[in-house]
N, C-alpha and C. Protein backbone atom coordinates (compact mmCIF):
# COMPACT_ATOMS: atom_id res chain seq x y z
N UNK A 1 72.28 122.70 65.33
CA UNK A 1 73.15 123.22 66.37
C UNK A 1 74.27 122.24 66.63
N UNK A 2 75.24 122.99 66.93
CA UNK A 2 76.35 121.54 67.20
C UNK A 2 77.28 122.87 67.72
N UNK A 3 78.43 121.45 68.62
CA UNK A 3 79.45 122.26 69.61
C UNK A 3 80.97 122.28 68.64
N UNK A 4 81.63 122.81 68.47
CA UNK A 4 83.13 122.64 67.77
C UNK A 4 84.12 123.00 68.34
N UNK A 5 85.18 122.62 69.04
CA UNK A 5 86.61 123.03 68.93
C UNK A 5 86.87 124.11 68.70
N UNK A 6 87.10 125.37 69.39
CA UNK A 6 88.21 126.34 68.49
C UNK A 6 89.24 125.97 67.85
N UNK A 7 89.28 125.85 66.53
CA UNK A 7 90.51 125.81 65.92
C UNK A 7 91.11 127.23 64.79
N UNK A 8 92.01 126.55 64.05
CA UNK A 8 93.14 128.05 63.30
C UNK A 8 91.53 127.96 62.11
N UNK A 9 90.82 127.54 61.27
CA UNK A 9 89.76 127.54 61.28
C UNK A 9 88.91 128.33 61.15
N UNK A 10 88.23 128.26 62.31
CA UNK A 10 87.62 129.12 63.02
C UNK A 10 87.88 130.20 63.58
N UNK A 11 88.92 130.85 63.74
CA UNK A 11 89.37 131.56 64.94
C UNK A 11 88.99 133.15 64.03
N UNK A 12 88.80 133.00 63.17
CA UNK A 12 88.74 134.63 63.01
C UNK A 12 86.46 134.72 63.44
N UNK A 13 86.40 133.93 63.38
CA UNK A 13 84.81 133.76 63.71
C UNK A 13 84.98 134.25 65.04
N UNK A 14 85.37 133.92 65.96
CA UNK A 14 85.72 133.82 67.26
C UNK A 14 85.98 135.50 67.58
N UNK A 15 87.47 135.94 67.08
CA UNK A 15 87.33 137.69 67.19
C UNK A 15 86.24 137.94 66.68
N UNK A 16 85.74 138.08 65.78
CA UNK A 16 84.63 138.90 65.71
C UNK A 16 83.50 138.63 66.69
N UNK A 17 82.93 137.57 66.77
CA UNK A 17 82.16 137.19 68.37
C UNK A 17 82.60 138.20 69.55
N UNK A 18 84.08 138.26 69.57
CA UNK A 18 84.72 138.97 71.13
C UNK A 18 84.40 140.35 71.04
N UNK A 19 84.73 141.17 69.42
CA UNK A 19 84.81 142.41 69.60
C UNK A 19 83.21 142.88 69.45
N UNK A 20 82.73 141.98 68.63
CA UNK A 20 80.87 142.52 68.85
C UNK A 20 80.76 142.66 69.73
N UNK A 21 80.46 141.80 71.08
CA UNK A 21 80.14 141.57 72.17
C UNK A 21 80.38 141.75 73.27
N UNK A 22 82.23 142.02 73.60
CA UNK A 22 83.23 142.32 74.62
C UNK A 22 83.38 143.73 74.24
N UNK A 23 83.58 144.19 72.89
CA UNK A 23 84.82 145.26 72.19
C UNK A 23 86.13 145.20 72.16
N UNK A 24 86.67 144.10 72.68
CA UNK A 24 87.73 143.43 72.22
C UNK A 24 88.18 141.82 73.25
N UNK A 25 89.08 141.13 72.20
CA UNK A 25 89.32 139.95 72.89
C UNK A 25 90.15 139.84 74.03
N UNK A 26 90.50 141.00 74.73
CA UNK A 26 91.29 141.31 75.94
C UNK A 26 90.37 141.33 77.30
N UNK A 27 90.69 140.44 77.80
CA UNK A 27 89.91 139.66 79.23
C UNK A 27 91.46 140.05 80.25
N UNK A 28 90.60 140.94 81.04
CA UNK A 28 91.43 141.23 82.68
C UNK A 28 90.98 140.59 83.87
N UNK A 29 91.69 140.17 84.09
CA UNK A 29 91.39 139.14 85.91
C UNK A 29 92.21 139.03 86.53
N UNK A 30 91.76 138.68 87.99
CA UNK A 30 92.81 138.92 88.89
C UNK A 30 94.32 137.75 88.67
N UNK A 31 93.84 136.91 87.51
CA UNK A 31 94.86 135.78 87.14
C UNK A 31 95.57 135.96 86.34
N UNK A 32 95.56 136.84 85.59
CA UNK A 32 96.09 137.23 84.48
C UNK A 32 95.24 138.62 83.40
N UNK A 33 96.26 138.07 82.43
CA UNK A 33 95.26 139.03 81.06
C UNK A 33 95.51 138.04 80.16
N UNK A 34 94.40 137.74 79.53
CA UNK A 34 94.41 136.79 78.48
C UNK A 34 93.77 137.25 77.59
N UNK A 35 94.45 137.06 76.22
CA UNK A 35 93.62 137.36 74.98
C UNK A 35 92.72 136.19 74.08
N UNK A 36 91.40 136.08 75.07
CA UNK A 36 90.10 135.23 74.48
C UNK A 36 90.60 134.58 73.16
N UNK A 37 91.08 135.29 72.06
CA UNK A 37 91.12 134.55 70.72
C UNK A 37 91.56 133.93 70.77
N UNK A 38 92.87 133.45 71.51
CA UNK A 38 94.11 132.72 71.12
C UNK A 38 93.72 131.98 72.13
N UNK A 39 92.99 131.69 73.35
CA UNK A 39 92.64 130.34 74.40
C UNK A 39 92.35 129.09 73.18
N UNK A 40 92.33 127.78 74.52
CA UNK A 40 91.57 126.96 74.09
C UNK A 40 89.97 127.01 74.25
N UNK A 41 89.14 126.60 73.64
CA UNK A 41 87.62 126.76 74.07
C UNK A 41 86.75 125.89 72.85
N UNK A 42 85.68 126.19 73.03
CA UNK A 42 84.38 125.39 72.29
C UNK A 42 83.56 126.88 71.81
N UNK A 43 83.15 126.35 71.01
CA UNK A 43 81.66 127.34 70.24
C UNK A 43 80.56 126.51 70.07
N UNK A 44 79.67 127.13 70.40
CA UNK A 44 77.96 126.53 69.87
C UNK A 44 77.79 127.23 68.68
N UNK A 45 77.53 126.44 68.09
CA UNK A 45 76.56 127.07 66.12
C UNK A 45 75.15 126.90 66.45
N UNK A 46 74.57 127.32 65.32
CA UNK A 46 73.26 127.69 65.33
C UNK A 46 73.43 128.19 63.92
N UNK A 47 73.05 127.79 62.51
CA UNK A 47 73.14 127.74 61.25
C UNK A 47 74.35 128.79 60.99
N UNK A 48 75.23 128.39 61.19
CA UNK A 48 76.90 128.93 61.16
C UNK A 48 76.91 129.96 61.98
N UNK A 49 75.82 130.32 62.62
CA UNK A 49 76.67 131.81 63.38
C UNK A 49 76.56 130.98 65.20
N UNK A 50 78.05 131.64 65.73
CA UNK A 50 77.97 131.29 66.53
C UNK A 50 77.41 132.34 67.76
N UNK A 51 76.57 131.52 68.84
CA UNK A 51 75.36 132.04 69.62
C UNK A 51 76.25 131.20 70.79
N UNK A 52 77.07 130.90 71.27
CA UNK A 52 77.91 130.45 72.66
C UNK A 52 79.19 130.14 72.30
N UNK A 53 79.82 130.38 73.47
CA UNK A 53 81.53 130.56 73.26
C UNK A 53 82.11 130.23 74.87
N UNK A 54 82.80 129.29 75.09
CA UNK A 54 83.69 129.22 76.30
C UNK A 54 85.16 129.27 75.99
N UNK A 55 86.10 129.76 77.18
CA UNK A 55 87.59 129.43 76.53
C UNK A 55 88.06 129.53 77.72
N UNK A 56 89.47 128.69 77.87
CA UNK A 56 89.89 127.89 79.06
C UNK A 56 91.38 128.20 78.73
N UNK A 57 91.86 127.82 80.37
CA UNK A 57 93.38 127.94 80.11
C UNK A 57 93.51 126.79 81.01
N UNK A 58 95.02 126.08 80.76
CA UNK A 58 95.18 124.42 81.79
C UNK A 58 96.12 125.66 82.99
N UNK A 59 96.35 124.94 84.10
CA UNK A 59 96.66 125.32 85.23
C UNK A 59 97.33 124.09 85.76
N UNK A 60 98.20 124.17 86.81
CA UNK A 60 98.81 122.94 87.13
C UNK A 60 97.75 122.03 87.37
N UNK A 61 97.11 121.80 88.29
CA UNK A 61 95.97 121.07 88.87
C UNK A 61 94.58 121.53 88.48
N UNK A 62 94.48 122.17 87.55
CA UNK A 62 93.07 122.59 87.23
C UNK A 62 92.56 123.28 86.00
N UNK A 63 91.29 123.46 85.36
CA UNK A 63 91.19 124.61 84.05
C UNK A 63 90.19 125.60 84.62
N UNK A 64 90.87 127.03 84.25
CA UNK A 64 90.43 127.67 84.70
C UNK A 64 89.47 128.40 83.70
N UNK A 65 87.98 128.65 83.29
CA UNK A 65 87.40 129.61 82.44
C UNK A 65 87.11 131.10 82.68
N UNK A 66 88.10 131.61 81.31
CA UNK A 66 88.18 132.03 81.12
C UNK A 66 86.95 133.33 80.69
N UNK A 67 85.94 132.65 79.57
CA UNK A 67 85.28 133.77 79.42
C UNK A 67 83.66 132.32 79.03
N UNK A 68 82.88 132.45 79.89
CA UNK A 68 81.64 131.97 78.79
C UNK A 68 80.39 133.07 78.51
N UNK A 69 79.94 132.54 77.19
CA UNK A 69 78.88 133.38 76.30
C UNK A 69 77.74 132.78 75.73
N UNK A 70 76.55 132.81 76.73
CA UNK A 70 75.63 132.17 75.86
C UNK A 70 74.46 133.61 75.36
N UNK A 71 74.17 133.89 73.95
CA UNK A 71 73.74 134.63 73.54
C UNK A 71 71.97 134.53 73.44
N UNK A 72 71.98 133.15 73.56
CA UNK A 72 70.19 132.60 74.08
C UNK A 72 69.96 131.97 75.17
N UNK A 73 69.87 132.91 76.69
CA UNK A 73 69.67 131.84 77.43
C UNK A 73 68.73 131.19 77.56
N UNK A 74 68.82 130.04 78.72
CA UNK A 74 67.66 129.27 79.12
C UNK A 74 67.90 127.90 77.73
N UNK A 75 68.69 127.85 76.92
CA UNK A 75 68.71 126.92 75.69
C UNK A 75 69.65 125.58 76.07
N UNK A 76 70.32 125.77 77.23
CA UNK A 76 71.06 124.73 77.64
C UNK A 76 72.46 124.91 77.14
N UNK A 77 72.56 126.39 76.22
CA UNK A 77 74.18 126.43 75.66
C UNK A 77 75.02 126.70 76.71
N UNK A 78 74.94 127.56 77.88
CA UNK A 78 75.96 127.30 78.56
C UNK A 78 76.29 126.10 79.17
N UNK A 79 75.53 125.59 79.74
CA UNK A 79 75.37 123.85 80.13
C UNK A 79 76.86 123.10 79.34
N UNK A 80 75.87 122.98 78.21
CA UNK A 80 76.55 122.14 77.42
C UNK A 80 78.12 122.13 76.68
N UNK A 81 78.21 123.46 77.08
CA UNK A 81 80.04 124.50 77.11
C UNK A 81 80.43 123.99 78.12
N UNK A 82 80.02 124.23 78.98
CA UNK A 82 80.81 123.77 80.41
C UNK A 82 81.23 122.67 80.77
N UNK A 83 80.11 121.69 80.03
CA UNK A 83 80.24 120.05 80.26
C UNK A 83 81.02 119.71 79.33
N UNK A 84 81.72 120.27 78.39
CA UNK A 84 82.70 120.01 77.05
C UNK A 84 83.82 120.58 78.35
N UNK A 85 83.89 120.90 79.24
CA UNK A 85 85.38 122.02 79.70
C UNK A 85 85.34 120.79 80.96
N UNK A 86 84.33 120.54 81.32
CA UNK A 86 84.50 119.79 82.45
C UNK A 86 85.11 118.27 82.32
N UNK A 87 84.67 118.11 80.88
CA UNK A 87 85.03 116.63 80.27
C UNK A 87 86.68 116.53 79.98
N UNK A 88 86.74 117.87 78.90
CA UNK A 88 88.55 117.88 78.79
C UNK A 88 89.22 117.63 80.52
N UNK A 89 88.86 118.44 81.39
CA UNK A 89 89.45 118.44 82.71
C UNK A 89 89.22 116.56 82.99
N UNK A 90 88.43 115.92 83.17
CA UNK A 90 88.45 114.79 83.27
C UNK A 90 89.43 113.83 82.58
N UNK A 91 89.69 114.01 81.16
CA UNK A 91 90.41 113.78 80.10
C UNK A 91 92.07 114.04 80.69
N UNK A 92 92.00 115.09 81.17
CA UNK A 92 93.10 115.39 81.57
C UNK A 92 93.91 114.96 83.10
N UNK A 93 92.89 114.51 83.83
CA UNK A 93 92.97 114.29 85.29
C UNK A 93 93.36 115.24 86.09
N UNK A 94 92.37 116.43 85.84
CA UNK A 94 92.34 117.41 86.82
C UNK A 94 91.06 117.76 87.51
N UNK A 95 91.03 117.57 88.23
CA UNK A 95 89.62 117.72 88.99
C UNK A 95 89.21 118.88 90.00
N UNK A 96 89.62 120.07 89.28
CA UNK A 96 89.03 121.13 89.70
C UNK A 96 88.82 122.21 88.59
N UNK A 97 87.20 122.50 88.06
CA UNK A 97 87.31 123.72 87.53
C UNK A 97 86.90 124.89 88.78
N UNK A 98 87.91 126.28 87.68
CA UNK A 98 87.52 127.29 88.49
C UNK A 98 87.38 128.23 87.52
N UNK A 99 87.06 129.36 88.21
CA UNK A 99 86.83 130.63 87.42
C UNK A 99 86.70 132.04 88.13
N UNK A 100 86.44 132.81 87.66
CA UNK A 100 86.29 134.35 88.12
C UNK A 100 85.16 135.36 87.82
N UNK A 101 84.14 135.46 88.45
CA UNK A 101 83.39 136.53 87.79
C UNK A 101 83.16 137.72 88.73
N UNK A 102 82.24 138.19 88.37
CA UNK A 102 82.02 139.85 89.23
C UNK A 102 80.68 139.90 90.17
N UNK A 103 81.32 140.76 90.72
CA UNK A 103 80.08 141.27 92.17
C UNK A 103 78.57 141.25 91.57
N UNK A 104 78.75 142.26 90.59
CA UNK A 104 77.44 142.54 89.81
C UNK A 104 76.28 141.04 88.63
N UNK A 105 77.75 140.18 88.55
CA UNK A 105 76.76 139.14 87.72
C UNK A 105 76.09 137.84 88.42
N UNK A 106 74.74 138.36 89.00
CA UNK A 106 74.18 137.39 89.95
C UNK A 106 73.66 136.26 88.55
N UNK A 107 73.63 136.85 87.14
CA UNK A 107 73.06 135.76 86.34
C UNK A 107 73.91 134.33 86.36
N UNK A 108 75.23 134.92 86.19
CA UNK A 108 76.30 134.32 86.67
C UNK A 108 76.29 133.51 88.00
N UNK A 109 76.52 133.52 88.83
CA UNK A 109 76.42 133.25 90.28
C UNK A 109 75.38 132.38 90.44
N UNK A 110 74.38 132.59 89.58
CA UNK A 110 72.66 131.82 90.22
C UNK A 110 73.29 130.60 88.62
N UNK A 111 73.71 130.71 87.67
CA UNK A 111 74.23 129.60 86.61
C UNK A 111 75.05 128.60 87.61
N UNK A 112 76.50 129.01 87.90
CA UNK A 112 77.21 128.36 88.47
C UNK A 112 77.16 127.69 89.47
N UNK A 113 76.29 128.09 90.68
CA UNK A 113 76.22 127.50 91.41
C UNK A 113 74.82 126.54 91.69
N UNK A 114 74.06 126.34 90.55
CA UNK A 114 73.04 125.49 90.31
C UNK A 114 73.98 124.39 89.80
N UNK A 115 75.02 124.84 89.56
CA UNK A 115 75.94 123.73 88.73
C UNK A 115 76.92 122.67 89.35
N UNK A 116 76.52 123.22 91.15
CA UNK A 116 77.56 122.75 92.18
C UNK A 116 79.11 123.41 92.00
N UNK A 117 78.76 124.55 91.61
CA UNK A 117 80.21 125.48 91.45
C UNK A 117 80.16 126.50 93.00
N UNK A 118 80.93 126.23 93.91
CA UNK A 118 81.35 126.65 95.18
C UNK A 118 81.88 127.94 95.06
N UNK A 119 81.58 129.60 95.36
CA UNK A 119 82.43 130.72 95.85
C UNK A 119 83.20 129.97 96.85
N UNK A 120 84.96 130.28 96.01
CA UNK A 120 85.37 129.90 97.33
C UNK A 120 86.45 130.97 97.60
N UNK A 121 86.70 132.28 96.94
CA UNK A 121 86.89 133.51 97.55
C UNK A 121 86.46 134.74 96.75
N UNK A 122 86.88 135.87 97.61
CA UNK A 122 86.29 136.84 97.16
C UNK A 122 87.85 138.03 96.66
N UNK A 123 87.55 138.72 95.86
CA UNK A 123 88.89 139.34 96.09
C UNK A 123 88.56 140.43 95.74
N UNK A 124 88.73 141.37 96.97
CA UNK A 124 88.11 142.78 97.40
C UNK A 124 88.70 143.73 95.72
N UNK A 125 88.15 144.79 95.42
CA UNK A 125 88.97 145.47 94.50
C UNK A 125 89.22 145.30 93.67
N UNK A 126 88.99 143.29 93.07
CA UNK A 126 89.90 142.78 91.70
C UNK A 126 89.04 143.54 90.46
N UNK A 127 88.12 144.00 90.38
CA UNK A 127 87.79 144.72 88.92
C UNK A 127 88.42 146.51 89.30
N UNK A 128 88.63 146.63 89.90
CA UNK A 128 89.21 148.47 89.84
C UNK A 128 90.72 148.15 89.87
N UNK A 129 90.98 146.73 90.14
CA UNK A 129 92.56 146.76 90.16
C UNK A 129 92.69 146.60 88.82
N UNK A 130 91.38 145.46 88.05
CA UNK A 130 91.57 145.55 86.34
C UNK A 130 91.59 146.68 85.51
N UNK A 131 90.31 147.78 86.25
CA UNK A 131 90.06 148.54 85.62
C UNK A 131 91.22 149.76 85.08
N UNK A 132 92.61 149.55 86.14
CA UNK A 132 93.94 150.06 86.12
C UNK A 132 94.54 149.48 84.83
N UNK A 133 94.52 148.60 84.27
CA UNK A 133 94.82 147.70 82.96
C UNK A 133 93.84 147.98 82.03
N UNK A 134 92.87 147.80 81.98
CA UNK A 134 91.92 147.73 80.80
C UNK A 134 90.76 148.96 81.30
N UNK A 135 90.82 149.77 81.34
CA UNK A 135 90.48 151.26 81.09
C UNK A 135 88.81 151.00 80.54
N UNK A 136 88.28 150.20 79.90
CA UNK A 136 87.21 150.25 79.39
C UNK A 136 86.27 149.14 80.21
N UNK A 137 86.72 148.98 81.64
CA UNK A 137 85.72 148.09 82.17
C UNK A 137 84.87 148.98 82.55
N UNK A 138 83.45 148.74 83.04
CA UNK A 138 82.69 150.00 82.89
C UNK A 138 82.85 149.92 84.86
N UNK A 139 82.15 150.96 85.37
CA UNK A 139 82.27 151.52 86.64
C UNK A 139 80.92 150.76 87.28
N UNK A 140 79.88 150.66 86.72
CA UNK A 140 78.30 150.17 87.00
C UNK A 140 78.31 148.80 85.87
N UNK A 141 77.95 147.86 86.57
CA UNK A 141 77.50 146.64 85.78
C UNK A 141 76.05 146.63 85.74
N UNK A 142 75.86 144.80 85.88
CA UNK A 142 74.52 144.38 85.56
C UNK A 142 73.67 145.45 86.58
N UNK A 143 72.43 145.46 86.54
CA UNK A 143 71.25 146.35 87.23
C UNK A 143 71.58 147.47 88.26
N UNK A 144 72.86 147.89 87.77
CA UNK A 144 73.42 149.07 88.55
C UNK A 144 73.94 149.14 89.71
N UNK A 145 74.72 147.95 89.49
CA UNK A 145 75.59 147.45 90.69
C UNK A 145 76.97 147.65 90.21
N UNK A 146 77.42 148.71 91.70
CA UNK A 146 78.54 148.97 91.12
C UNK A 146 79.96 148.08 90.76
N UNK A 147 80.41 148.29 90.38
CA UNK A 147 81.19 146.86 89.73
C UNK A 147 83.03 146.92 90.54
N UNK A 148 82.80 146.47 91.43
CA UNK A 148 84.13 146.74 92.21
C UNK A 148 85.63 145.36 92.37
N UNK A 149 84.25 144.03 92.53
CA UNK A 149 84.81 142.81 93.55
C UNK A 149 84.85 141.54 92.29
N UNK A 150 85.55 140.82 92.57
CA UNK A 150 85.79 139.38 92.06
C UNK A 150 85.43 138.29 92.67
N UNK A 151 84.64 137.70 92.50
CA UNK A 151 84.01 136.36 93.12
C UNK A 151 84.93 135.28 92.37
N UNK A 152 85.78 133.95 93.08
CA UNK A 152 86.32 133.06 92.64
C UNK A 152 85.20 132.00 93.05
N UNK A 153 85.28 131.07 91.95
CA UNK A 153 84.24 129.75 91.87
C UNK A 153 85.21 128.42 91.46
N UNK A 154 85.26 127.46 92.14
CA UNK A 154 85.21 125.82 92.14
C UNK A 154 84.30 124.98 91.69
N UNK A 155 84.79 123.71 91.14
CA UNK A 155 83.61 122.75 91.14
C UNK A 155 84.49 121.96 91.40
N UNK A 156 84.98 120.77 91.99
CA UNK A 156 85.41 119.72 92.34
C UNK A 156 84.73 118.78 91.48
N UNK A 157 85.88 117.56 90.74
CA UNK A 157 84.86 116.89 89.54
C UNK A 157 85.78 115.41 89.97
């Protein structure tokens, strides 16, 4: 197992990861639209196929993630993604990561904030305002929660 760099490389490994898994590398948030392939980020291997994926964008004062993927949990791959994103931010002298996820992903929510990652807003509507852009977010998420709201997360580093 080992962590790598997205690079030109790699990167067609990477779409295919997005569209298996996403159905395409087009990520909607209330921050933007970013196309996953082309971020900066890390991959976890696991005898060449990759089984975790993070990808980041710099921000004036901060990196914000973008999308993480661990395909085995409980293995420490998201961990160890994050602490590669948290390190560049150090590297960089920015000392705030943040991010965006949804109402419905408490797997999410119960990760991040074991991680000392702070909700520090909420933004009423931000997935039906996506869902106006990207048409294929689904209406019901994780355990049939309907999928409406955007949770913003901090970690101060």
């Amino acid at each position: 197992m080992s962590i790598k760099e997205i690079t030109i490389e790699n990167r067609e490994k990477v779409v295919s990861f997005f569209k298996e898994n996403w159905g395409s590398t087009e990520m909607v948030v209330s921050t933007g639209i970013y196309l996953c392939d082309q971020l900066d980020g890390f991959i976890f291997e696991d005898n060449n196929q990759i089984v975790g994926l993070v990808t980041y964008v710099l921000k004036d004062n901060e990196i914000e993630v973008i999308s993480l993927d661990s395909l085995q949990e409980g293995k420490g791959i998201g961990s160890s993604l994050m602490e590669k994103v948290e390190y560049i931010a150090m590297q960089k002298k920015l000392h705030v990561v943040s991010l965006v996820t949804t109402n419905d992903n408490l797997n999410a929510l119960r990760f991040y904030q074991k991680r000392n990652y702070r909700i520090t807003s909420i933004i009423p509507n931000g997935v039906n305002k996506a869902r106006n852009l990207k048409p294929s977010i689904p209406l019901i998420g994780h355990d049939g929660i309907p999928l409406n709201d955007e949770l913003v997360l901090k970690k101060i580093l």
